[in-house]
C-alpha atoms as a PDB file:
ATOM      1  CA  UNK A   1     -54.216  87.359  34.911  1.00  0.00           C
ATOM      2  CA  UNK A   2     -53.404  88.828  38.211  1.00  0.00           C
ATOM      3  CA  UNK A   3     -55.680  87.007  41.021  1.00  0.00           C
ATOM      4  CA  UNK A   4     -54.628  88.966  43.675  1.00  0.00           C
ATOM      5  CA  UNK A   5     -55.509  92.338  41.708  1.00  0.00           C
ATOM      6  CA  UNK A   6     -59.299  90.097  41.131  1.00  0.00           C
ATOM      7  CA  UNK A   7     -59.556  89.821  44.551  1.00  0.00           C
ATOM      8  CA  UNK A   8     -58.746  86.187  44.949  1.00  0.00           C
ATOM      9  CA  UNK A   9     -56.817  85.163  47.395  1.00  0.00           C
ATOM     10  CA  UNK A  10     -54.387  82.627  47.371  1.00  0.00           C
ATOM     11  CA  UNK A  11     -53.853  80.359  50.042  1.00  0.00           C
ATOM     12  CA  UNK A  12     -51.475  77.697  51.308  1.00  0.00           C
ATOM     13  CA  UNK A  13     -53.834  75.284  50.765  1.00  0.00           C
ATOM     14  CA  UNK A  14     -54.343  76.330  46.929  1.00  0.00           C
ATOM     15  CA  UNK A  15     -50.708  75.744  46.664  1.00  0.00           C
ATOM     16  CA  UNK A  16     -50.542  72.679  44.068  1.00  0.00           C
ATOM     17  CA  UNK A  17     -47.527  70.276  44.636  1.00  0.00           C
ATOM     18  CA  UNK A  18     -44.921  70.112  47.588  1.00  0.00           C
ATOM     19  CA  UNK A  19     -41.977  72.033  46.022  1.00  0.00           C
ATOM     20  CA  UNK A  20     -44.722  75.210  46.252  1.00  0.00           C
ATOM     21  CA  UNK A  21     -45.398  74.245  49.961  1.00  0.00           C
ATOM     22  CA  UNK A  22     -42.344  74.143  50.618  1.00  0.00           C
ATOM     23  CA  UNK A  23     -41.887  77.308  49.385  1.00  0.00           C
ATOM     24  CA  UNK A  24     -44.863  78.764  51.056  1.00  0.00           C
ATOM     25  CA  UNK A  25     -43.982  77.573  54.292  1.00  0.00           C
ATOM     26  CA  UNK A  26     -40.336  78.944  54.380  1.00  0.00           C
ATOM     27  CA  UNK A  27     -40.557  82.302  52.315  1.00  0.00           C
ATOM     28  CA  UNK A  28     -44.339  82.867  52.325  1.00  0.00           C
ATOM     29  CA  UNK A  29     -47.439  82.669  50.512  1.00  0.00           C
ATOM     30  CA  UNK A  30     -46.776  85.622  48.780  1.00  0.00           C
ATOM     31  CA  UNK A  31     -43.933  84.680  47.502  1.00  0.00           C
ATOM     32  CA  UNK A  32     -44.804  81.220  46.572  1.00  0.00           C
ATOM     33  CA  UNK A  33     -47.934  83.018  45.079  1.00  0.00           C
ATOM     34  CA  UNK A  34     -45.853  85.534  43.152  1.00  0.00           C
ATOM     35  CA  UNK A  35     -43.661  82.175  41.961  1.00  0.00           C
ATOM     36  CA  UNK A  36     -47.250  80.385  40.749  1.00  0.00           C
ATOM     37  CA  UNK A  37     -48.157  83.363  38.713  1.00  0.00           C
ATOM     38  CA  UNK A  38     -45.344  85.021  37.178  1.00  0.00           C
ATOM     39  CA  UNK A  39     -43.061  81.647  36.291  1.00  0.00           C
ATOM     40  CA  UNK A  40     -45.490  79.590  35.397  1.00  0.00           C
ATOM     41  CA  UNK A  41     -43.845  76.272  33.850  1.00  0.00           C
ATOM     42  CA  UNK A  42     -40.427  77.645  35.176  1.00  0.00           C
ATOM     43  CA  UNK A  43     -38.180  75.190  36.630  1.00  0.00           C
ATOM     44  CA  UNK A  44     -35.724  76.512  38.800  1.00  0.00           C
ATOM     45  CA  UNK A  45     -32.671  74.982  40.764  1.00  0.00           C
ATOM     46  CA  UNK A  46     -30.710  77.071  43.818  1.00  0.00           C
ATOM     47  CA  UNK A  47     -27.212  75.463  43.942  1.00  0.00           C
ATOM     48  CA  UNK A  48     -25.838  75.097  47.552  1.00  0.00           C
ATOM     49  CA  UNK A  49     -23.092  77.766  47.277  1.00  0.00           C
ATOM     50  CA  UNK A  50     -25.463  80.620  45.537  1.00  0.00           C
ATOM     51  CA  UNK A  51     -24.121  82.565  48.168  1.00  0.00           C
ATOM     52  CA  UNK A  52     -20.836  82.132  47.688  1.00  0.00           C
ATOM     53  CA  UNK A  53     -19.813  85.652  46.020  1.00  0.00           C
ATOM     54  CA  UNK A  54     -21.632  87.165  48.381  1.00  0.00           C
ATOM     55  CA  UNK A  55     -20.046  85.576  51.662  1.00  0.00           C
ATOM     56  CA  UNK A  56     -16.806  86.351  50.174  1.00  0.00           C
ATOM     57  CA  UNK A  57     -17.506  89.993  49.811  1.00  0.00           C
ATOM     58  CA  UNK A  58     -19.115  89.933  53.100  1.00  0.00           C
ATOM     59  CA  UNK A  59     -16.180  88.345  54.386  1.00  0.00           C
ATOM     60  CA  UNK A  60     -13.741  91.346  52.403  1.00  0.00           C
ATOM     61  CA  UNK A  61     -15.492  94.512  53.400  1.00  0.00           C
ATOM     62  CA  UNK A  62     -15.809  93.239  57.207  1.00  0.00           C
ATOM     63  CA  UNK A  63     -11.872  91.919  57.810  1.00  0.00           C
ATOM     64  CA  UNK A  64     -10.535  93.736  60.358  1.00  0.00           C
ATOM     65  CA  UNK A  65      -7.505  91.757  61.232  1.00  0.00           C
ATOM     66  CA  UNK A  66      -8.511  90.621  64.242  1.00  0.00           C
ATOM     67  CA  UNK A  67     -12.195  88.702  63.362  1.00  0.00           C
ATOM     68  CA  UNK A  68     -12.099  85.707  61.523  1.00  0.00           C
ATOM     69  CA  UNK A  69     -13.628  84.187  64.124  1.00  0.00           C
ATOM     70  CA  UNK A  70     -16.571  85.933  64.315  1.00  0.00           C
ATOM     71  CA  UNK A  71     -16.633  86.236  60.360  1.00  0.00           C
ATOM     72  CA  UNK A  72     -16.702  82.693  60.235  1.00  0.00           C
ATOM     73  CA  UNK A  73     -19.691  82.610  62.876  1.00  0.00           C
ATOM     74  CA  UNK A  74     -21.438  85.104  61.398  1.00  0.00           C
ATOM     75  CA  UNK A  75     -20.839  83.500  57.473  1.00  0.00           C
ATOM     76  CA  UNK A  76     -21.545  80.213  58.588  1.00  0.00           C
ATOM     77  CA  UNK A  77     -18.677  78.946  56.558  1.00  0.00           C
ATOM     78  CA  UNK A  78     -15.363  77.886  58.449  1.00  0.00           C
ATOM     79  CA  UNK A  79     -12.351  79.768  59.799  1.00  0.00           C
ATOM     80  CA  UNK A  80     -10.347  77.560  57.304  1.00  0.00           C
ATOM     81  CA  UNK A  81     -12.565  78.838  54.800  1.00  0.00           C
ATOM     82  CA  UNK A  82     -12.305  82.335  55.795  1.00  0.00           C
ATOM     83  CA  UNK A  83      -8.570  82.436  55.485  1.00  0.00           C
ATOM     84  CA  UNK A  84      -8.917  80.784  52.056  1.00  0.00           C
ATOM     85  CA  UNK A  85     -11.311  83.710  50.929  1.00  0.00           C
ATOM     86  CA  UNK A  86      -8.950  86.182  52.285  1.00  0.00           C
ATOM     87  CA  UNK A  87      -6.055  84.932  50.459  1.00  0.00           C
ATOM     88  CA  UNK A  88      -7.756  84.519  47.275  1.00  0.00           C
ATOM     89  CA  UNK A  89      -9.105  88.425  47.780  1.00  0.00           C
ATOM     90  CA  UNK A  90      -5.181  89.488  48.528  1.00  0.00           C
ATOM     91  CA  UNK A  91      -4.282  87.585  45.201  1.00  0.00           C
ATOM     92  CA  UNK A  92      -6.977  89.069  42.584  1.00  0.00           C
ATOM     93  CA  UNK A  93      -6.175  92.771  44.358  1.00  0.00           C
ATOM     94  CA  UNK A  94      -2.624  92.550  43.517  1.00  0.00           C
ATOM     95  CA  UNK A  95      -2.522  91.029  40.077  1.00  0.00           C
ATOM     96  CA  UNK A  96      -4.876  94.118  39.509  1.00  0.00           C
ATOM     97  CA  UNK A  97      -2.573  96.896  40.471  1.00  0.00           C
ATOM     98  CA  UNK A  98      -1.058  98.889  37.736  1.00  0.00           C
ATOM     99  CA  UNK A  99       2.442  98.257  36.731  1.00  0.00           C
ATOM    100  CA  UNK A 100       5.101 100.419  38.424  1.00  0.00           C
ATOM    101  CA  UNK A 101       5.152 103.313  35.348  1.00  0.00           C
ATOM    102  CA  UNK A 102       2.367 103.187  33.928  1.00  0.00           C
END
């Protein structure tokens, strides 16, 4: 049953532990709403890099040459770790260039 579709709103105060709250508070009601009625009995778990593919792309389509700096800023991750993403990118791209020939 959809409550919102009833009529019934939902509230931050209907929300019914502190994970939910939480949630509320930071992403909004809605969502924490959408969370309570659709995953019901879910549990879910974010890991602290679930970013981390998408920094690095980030970080790949925006090089310039001259901005690792501001990458790093703008990433929140370090220049030391912007290098290292960098590198890793220049790596993968070559081992996937076809063989001289072929």
């Amino acid at each position: 049953m959809d409550m919102q579709d009833k009529g019934i709103a939902i509230t931050i105060e209907d929300m019914p532990n502190d994970d939910l709250l939480f949630v509320a508070k930071n992403c909004g009601v809605e969502v924490a709403a959408a969370l309570m009625l659709r995953l019901q009995g879910l549990s879910i778990s974010i890991p602290r890099n679930a970013l981390r593919k998408v920094i690095a792309r980030y970080i790949c389509e925006n090089y310039n040459g001259n901005n690792i700096k501001q990458l790093a800023v703008d990433c929140r991750v370090s220049i030391r770790q912007v290098y290292a993403i960098l590198q890793k990118n220049r790596r993968l791209s070559r081992s996937r260039r076809p063989l001289p020939g072929r």
